[in-house]
N, C-alpha and C. Protein backbone atom coordinates (compact mmCIF):
# COMPACT_ATOMS: atom_id res chain seq x y z
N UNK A 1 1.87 -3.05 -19.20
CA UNK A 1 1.39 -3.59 -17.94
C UNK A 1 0.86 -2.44 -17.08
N UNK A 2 -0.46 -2.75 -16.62
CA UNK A 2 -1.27 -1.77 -15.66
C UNK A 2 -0.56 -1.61 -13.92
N UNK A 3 -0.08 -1.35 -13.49
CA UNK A 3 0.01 -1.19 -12.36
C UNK A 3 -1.07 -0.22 -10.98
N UNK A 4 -0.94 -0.66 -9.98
CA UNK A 4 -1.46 -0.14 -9.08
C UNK A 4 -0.82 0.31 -7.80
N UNK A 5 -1.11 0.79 -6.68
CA UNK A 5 -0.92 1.45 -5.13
C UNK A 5 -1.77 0.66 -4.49
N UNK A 6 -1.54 -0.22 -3.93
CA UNK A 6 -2.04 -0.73 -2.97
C UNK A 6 -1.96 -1.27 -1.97
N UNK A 7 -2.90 -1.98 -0.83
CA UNK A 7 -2.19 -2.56 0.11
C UNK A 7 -2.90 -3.96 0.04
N UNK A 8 -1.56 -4.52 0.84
CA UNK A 8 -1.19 -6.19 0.81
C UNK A 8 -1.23 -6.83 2.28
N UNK A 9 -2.46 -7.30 2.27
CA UNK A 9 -2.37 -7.92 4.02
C UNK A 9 -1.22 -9.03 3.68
N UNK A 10 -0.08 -8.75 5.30
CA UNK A 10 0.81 -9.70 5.41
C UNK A 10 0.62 -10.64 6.76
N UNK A 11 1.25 -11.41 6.72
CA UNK A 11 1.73 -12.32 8.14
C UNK A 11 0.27 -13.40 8.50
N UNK A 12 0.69 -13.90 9.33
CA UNK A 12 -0.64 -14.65 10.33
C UNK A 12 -1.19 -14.38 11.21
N UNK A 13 -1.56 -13.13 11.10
CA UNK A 13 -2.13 -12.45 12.40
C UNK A 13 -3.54 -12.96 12.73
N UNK A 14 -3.63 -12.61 14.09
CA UNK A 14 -4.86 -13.28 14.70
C UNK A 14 -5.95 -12.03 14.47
N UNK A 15 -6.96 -12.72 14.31
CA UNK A 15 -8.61 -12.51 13.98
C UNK A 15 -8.61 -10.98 13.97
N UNK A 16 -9.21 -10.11 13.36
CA UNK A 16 -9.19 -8.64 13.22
C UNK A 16 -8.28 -7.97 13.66
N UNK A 17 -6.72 -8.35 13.55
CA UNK A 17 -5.49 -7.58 13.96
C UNK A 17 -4.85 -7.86 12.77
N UNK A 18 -5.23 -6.73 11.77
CA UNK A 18 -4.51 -6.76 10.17
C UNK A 18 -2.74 -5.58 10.38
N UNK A 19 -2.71 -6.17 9.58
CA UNK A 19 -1.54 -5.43 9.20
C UNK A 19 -0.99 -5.30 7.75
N UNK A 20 -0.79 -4.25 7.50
CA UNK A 20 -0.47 -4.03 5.54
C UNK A 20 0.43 -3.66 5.30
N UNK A 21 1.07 -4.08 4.01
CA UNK A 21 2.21 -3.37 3.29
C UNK A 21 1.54 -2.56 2.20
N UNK A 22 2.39 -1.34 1.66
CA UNK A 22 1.65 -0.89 0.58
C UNK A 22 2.67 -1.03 -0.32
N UNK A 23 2.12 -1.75 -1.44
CA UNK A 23 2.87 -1.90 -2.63
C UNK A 23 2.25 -1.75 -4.20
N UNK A 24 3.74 -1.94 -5.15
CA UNK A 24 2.97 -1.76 -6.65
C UNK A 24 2.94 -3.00 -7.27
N UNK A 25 1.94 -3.48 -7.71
CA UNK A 25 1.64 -4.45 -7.64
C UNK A 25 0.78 -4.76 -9.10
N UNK A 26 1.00 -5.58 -9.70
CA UNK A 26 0.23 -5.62 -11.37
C UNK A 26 -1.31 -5.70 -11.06
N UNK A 27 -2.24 -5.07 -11.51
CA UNK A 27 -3.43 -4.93 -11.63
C UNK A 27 -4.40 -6.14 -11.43
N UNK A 28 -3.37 -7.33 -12.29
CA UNK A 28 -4.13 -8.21 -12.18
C UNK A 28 -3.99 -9.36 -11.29
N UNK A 29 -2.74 -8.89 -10.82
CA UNK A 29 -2.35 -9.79 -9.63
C UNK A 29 -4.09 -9.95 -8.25
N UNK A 30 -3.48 -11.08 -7.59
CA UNK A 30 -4.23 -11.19 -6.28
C UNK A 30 -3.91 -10.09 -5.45
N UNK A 31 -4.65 -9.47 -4.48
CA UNK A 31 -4.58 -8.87 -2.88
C UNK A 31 -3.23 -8.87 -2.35
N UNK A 32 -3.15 -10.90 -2.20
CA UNK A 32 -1.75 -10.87 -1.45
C UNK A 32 -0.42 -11.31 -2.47
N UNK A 33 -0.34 -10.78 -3.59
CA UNK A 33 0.02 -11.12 -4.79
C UNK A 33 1.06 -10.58 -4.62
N UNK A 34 2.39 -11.81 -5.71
CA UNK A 34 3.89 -10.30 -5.40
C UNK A 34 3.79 -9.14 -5.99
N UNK A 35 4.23 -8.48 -5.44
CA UNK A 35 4.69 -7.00 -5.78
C UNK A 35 5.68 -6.69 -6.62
N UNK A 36 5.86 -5.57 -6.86
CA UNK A 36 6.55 -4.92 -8.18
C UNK A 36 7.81 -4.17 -6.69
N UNK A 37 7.16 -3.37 -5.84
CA UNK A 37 8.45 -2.26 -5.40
C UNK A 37 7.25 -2.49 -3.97
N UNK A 38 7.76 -2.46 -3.36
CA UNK A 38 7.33 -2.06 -1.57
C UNK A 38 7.26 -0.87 -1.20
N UNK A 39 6.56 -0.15 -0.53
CA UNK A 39 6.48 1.43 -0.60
C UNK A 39 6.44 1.75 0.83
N UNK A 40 5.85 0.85 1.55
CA UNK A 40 5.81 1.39 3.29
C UNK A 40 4.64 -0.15 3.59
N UNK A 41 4.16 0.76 4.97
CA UNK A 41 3.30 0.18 5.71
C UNK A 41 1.92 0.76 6.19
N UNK A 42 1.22 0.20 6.88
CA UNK A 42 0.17 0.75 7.87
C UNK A 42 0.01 -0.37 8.75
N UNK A 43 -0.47 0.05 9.83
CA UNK A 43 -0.98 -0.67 10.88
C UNK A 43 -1.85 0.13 11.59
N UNK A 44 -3.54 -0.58 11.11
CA UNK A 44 -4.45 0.14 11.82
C UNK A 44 -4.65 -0.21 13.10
N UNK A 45 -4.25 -0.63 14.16
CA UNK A 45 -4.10 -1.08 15.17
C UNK A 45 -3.70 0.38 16.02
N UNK A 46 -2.31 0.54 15.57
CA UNK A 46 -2.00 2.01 16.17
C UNK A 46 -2.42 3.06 16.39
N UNK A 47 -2.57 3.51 17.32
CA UNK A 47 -3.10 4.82 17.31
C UNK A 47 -2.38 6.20 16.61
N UNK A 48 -1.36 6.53 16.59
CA UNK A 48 -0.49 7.27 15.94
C UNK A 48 0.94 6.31 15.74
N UNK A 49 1.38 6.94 14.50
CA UNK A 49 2.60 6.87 13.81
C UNK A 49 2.19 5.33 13.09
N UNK A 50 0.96 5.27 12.44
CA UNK A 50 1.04 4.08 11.47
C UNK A 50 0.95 3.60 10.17
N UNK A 51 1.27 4.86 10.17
CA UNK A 51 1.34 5.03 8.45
C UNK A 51 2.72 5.17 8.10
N UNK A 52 3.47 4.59 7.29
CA UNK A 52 4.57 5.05 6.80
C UNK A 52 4.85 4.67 5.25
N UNK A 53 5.77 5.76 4.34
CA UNK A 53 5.51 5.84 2.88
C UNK A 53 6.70 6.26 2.66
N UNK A 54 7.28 5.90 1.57
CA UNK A 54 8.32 6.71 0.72
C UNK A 54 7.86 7.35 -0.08
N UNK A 55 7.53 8.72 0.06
CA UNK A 55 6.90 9.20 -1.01
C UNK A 55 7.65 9.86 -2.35
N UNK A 56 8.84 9.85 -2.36
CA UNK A 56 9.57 9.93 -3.49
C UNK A 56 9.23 8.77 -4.62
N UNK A 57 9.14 7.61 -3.71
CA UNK A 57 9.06 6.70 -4.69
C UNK A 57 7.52 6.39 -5.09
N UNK A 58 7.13 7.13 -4.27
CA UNK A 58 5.24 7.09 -4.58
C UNK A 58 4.93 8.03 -5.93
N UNK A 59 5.58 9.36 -5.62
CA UNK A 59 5.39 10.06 -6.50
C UNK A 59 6.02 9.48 -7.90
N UNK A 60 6.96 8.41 -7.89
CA UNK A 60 7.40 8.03 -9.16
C UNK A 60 6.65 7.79 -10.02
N UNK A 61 5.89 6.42 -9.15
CA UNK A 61 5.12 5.47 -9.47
C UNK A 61 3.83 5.94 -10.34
N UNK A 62 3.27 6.82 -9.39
CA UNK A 62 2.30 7.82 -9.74
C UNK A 62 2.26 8.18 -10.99
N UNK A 63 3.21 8.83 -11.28
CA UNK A 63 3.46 10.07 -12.42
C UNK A 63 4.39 8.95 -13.76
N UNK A 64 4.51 7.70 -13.29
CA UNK A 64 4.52 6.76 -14.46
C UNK A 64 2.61 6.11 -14.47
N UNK A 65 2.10 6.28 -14.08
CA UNK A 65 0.45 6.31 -14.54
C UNK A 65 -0.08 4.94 -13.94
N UNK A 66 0.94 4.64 -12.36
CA UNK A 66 -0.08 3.91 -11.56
C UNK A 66 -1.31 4.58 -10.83
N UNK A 67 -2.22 3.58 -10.78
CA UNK A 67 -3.50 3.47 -10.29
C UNK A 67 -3.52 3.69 -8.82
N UNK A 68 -3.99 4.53 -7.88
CA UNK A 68 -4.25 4.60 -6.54
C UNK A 68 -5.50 4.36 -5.93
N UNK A 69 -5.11 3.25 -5.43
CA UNK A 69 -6.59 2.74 -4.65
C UNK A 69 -6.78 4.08 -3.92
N UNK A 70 -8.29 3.81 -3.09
CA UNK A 70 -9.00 5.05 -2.93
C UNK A 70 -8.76 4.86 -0.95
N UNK A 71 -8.08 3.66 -0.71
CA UNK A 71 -7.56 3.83 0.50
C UNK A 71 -6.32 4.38 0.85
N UNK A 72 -5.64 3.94 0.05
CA UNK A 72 -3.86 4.63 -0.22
C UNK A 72 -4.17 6.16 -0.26
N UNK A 73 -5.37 6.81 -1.39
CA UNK A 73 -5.83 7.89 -1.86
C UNK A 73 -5.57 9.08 0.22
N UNK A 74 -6.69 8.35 0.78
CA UNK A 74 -7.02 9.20 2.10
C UNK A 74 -6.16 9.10 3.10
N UNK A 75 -5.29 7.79 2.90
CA UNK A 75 -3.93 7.55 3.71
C UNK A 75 -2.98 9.03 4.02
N UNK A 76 -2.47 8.93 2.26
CA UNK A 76 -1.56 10.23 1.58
C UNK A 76 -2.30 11.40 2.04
N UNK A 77 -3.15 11.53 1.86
CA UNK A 77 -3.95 13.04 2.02
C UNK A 77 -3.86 13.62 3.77
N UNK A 78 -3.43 12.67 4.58
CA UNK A 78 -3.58 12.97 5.73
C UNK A 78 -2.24 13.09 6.35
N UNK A 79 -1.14 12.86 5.56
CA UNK A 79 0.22 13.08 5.51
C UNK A 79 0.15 15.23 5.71
């Protein structure tokens, strides 16, 4: 099974006020599809402190040969 890093719009939020979980999630799953392990959040809304990650468990994931979307990618990098 392929896995990925990605994020998962949650909740019912109103009109361009997203909010994400980042999770691992099977490749072939949907967007808002269940997940494998929950990893953090974002909320682009915030101006600071809206990113948050376990990166122990990122690096697991990783280095078992999940896939990192290329948004998760610039998220991490700015850590």
């Amino acid at each position: 099974m392929s896995v990925t890093i990605r994020l998962r719009r949650i909740g019912k939020c109103a009109k361009k006020k997203f909010y994400f979980r980042i999770g691992v999630i099977d490749q072939h799953k949907a967007r808002d599809g269940r997940i494998l392990e929950d990893l953090g959040t974002y909320d682009p809304i915030k101006k600071k402190d809206n990113f948050k990650i376990d990166m122990e468990r990122f690096n697991y994931w990783k280095a078992k040969g999940a896939v990192i979307s290329p948004t998760i990618k610039s998220l991490v990098k700015k850590i």
